[in-house]
N, C-alpha and C. Protein backbone atom coordinates (compact mmCIF):
# COMPACT_ATOMS: atom_id res chain seq x y z
N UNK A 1 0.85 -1.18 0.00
CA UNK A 1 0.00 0.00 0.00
C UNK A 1 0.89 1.25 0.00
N UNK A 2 0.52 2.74 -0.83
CA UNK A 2 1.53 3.48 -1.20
C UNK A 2 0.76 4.43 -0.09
N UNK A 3 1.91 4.95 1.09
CA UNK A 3 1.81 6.13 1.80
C UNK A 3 1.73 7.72 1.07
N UNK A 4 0.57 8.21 1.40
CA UNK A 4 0.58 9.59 1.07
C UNK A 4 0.28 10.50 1.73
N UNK A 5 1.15 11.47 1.43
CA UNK A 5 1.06 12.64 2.57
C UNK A 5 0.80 13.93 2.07
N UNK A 6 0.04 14.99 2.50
CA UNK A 6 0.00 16.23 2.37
C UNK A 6 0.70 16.61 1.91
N UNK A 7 0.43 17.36 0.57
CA UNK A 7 2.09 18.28 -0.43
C UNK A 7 2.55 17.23 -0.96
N UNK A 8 2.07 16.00 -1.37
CA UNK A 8 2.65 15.49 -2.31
C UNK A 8 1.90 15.27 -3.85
N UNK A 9 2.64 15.49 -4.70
CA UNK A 9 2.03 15.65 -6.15
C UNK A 9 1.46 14.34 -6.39
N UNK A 10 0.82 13.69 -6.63
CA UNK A 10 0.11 12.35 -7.10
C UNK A 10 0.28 11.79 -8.29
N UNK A 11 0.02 13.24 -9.17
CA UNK A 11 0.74 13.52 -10.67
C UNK A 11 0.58 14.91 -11.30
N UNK A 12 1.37 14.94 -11.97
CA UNK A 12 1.40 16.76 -12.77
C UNK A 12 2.23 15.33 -14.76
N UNK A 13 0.91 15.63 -15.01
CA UNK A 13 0.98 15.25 -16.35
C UNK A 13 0.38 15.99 -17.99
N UNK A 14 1.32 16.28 -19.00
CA UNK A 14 0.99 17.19 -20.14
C UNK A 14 0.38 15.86 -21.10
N UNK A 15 -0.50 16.76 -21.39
CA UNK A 15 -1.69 16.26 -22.53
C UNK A 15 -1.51 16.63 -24.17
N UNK A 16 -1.48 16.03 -24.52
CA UNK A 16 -1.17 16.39 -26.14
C UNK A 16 -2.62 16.82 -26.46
N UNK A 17 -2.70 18.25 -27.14
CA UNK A 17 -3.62 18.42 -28.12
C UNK A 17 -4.79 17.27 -28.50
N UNK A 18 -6.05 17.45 -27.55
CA UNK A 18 -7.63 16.45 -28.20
C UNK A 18 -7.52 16.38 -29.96
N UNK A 19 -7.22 17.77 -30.32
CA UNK A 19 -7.64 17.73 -31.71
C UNK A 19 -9.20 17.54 -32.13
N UNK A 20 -9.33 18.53 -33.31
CA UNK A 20 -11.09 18.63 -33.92
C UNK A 20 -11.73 17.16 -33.75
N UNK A 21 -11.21 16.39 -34.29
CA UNK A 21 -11.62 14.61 -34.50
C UNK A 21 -11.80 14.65 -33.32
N UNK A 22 -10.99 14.07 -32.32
CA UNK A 22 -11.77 13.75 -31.23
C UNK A 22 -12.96 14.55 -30.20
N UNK A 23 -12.82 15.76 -30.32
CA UNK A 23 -13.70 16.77 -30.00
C UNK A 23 -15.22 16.59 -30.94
N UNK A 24 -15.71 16.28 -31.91
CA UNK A 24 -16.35 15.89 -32.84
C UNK A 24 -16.69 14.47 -32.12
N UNK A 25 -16.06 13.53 -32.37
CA UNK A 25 -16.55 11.97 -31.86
C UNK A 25 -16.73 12.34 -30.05
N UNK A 26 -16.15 12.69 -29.36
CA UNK A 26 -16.88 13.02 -28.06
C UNK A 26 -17.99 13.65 -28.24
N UNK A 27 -18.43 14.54 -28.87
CA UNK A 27 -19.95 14.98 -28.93
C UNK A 27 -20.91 14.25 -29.22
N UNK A 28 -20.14 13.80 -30.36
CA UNK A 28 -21.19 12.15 -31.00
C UNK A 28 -21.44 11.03 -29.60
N UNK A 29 -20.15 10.95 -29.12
CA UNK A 29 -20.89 9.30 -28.26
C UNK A 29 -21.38 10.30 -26.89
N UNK A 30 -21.35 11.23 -26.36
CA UNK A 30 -22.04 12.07 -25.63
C UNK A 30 -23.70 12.46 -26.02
N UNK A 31 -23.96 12.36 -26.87
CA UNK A 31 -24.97 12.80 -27.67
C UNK A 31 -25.21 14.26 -27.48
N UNK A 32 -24.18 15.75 -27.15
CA UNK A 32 -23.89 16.82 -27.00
C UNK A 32 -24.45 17.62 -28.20
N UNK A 33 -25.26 18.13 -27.71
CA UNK A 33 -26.34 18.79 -29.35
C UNK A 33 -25.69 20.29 -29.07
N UNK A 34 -24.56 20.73 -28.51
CA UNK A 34 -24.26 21.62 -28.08
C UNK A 34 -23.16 22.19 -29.55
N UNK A 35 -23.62 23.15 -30.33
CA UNK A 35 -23.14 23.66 -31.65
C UNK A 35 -21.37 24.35 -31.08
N UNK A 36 -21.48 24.89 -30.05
CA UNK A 36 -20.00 25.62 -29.85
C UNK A 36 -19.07 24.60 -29.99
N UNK A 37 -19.10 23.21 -29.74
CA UNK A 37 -18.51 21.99 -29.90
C UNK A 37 -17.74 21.71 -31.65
N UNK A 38 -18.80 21.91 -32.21
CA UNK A 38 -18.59 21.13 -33.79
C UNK A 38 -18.89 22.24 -34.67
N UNK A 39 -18.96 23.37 -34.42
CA UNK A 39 -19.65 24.75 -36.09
C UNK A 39 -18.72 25.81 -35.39
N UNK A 40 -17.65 25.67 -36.57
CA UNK A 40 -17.02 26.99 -36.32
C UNK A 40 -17.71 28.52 -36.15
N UNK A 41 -18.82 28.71 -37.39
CA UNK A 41 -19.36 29.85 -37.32
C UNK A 41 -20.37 30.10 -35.95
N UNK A 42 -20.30 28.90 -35.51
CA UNK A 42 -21.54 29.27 -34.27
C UNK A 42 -20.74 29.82 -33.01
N UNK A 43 -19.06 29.08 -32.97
CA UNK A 43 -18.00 29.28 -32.11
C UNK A 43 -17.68 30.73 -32.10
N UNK A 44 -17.82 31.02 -33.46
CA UNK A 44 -17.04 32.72 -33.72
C UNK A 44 -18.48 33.73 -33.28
N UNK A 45 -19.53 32.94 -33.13
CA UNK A 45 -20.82 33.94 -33.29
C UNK A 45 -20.86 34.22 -31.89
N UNK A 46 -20.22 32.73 -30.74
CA UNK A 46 -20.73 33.34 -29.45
C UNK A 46 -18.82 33.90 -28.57
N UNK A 47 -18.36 34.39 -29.94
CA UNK A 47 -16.71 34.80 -29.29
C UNK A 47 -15.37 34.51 -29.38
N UNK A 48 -16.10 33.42 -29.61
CA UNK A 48 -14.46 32.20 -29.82
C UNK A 48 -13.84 32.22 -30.92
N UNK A 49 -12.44 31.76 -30.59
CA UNK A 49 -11.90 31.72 -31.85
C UNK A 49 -12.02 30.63 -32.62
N UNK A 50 -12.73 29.33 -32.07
CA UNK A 50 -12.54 28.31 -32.39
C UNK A 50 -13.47 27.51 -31.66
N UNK A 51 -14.04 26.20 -32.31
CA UNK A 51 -14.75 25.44 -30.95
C UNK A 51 -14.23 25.32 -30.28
N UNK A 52 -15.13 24.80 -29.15
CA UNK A 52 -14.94 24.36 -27.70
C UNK A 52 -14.46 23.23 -27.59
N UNK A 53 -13.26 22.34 -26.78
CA UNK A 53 -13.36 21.15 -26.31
C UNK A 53 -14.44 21.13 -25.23
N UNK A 54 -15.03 19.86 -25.09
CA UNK A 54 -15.88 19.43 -23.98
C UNK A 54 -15.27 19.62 -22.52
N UNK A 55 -15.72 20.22 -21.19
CA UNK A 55 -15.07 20.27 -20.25
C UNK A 55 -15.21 18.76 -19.57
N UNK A 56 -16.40 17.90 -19.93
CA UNK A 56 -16.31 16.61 -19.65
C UNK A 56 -14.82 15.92 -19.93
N UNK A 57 -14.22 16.08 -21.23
CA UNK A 57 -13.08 15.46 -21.75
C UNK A 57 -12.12 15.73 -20.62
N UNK A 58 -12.24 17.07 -20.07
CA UNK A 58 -11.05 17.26 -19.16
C UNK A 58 -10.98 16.38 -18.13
N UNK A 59 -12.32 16.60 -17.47
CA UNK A 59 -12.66 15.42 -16.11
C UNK A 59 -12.63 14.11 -16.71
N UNK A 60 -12.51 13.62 -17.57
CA UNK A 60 -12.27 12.10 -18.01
C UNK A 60 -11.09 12.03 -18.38
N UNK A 61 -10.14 12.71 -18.24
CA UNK A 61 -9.02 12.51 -18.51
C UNK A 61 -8.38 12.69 -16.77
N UNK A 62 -9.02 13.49 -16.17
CA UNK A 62 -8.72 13.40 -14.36
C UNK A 62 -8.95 12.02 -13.81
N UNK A 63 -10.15 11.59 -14.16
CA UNK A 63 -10.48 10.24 -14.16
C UNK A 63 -9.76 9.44 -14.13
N UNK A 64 -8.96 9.21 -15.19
CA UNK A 64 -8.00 8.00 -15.54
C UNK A 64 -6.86 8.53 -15.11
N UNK A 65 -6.27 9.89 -14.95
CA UNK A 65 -4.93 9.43 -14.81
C UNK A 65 -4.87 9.31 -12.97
N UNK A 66 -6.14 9.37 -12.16
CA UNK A 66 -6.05 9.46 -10.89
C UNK A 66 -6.39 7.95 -10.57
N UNK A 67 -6.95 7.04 -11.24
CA UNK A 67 -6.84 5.83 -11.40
C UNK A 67 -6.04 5.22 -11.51
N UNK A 68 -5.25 5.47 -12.88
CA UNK A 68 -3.97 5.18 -12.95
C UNK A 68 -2.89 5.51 -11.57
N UNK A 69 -3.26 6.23 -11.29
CA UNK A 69 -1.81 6.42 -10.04
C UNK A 69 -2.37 5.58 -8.72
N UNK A 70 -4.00 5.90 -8.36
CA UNK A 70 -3.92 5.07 -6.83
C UNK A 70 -4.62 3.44 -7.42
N UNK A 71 -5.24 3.21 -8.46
CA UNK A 71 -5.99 2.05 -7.82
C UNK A 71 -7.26 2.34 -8.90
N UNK A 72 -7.89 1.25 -10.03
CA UNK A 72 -8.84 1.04 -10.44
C UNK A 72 -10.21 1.38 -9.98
N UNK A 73 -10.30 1.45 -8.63
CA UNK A 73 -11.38 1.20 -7.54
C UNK A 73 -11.26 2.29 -6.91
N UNK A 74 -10.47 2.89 -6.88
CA UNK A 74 -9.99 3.84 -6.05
C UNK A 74 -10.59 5.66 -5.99
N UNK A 75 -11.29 5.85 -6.83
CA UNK A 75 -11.69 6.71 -6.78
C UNK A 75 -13.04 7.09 -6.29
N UNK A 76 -13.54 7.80 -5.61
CA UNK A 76 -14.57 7.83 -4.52
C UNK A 76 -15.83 9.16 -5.07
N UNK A 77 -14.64 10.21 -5.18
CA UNK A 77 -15.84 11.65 -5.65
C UNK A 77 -14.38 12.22 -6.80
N UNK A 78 -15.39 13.12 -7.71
CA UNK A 78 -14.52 13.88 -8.37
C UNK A 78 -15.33 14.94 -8.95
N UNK A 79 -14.90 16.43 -8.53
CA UNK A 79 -15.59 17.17 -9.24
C UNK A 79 -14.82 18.70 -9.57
N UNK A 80 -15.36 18.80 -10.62
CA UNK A 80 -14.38 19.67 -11.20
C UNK A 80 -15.54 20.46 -11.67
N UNK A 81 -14.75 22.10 -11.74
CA UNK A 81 -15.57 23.32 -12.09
C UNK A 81 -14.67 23.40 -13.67
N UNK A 82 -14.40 24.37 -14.30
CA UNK A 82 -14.35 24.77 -15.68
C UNK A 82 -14.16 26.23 -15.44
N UNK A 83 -13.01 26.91 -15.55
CA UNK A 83 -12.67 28.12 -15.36
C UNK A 83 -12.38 28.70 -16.63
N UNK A 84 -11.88 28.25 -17.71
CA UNK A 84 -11.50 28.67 -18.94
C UNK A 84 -11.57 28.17 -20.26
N UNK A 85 -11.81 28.67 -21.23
CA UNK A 85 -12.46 27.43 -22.20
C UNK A 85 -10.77 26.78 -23.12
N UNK A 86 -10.96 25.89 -23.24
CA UNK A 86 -10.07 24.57 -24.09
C UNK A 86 -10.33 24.57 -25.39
N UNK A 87 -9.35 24.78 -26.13
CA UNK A 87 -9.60 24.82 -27.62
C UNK A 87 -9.43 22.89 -28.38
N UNK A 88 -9.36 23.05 -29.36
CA UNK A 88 -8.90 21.22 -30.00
C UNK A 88 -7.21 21.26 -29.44
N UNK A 89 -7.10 22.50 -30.07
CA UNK A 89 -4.75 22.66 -30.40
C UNK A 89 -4.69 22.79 -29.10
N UNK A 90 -5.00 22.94 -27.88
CA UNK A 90 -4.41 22.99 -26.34
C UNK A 90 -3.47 22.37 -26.04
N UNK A 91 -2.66 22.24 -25.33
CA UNK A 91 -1.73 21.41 -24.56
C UNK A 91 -2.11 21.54 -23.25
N UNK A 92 -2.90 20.98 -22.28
CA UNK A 92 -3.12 20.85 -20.99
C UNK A 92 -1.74 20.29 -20.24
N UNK A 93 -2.14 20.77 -18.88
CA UNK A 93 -0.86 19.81 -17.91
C UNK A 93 -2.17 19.72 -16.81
N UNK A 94 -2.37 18.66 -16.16
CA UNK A 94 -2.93 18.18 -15.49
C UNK A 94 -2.39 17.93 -14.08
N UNK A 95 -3.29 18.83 -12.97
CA UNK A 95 -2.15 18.39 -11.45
C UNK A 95 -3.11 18.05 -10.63
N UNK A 96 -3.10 16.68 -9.56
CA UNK A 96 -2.83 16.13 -8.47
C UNK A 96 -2.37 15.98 -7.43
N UNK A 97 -2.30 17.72 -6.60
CA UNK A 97 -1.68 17.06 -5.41
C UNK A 97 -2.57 17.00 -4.04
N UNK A 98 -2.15 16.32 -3.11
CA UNK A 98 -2.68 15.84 -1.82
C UNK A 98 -3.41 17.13 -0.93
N UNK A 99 -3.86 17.05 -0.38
CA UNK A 99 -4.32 17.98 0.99
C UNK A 99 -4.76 17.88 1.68
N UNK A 100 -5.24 16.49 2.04
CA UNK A 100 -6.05 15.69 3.16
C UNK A 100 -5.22 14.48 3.07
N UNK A 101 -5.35 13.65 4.29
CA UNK A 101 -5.02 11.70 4.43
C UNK A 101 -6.01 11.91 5.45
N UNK A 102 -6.65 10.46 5.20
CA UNK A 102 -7.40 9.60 6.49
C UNK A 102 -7.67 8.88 5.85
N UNK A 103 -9.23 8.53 5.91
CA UNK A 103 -9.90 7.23 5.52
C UNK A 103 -9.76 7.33 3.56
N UNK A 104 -10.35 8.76 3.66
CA UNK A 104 -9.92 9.16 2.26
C UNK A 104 -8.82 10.20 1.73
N UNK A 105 -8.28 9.94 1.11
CA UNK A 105 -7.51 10.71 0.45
C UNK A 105 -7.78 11.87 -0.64
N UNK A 106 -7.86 13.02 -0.28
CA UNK A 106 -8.31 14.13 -0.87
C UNK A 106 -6.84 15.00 -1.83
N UNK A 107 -7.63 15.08 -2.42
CA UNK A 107 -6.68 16.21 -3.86
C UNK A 107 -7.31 17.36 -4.67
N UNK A 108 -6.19 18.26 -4.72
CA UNK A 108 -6.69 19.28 -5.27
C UNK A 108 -6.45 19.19 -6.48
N UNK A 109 -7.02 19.02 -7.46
CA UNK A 109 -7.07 18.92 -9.01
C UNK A 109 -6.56 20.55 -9.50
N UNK A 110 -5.83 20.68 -10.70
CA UNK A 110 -6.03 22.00 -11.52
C UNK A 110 -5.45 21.28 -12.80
N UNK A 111 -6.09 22.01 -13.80
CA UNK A 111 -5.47 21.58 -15.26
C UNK A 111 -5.07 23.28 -16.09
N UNK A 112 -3.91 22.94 -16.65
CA UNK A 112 -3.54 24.41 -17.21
C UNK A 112 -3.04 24.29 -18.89
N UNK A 113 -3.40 25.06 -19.49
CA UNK A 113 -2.94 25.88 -20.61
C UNK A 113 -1.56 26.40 -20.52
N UNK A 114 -0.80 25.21 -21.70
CA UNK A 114 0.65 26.09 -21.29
C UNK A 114 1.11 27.49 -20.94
N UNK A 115 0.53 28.09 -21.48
CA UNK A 115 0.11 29.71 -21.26
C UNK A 115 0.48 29.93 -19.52
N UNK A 116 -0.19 28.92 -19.22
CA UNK A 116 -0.79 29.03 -17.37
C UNK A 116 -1.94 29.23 -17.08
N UNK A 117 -2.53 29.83 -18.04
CA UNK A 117 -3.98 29.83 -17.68
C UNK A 117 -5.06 28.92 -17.39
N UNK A 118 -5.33 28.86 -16.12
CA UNK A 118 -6.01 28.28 -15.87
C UNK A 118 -7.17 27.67 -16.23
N UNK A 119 -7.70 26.32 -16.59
CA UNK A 119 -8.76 26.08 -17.29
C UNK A 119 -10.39 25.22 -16.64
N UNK A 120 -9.02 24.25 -15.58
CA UNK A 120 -10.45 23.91 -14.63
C UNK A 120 -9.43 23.54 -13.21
N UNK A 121 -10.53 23.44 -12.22
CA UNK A 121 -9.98 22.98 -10.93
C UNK A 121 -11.27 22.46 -9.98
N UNK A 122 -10.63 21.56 -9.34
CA UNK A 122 -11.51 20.23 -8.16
C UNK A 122 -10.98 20.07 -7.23
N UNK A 123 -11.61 18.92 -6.85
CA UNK A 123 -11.23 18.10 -5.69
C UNK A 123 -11.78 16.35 -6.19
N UNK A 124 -10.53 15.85 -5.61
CA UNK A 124 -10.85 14.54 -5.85
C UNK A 124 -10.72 13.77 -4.48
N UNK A 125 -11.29 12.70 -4.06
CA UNK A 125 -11.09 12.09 -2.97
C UNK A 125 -11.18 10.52 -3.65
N UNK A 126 -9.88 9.69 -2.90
CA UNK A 126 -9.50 8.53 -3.13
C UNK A 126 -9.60 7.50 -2.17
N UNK A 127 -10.31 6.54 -2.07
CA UNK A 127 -10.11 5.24 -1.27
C UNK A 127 -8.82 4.55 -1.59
N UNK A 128 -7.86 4.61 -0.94
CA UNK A 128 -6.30 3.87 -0.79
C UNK A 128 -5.43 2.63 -0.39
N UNK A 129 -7.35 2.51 1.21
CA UNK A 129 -7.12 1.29 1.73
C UNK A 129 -6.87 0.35 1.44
């Protein structure tokens, strides 16, 4: 069983670019009737330079790589807000670190835009036992 302690990173991992394709097929198996997703002109109509990635994609990508580090089973709550919008071309870095131990193991999630700008942030809590 892996000891964890307060202030420790869990993981800080960079994401390669979703890209249009997969942003497109996530809407599809989502069934996301949401146009800022897939129509450029609807993207530019409400601001953007570009569609939207899904902020779901982000939290499913928190998903797995917080799986990946404690345990298949291991994940208990996860919830994440959406502070900034994600284009297809992004490069995310994804962070995990600790701020609670006991029964559960709590983390503060943030995902960033190489930039730094911030794009979403949570809390995750992990069963470890």
């Amino acid at each position: 069983m892996t000891e964890y302690l307060k202030g420790d990173v869990l993981f800080e991992q960079k994401l390669p670019p979703s890209g249009r394709g997969r942003v497109v097929l996530f809407s599809e198996a989502t069934e996301d009737p949401n146009p800022i997703h897939v129509d450029d002109a609807f993207a530019a109509k409400a601001g953007f330079s570009n569609v939207l990635q899904q902020g779901p994609m982000t939290t499913a990508q928190f998903a797995r790589l917080l799986t990946d580090a404690a345990g298949k089973s291991s994940l208990k709550t996860l919830d994440v807000t959406f502070t900034a919008p994600v284009y297809p071309e992004d490069v995310l870095t994804l962070r995990a670190e600790i701020i609670g131990t006991g029964p559960l193991v709590r983390c503060a999630l943030t995902a960033s835009k190489a930039d730094g700008t911030q794009t979403a942030k949570g809390i995750a809590e992990l069963n470890v036992t």
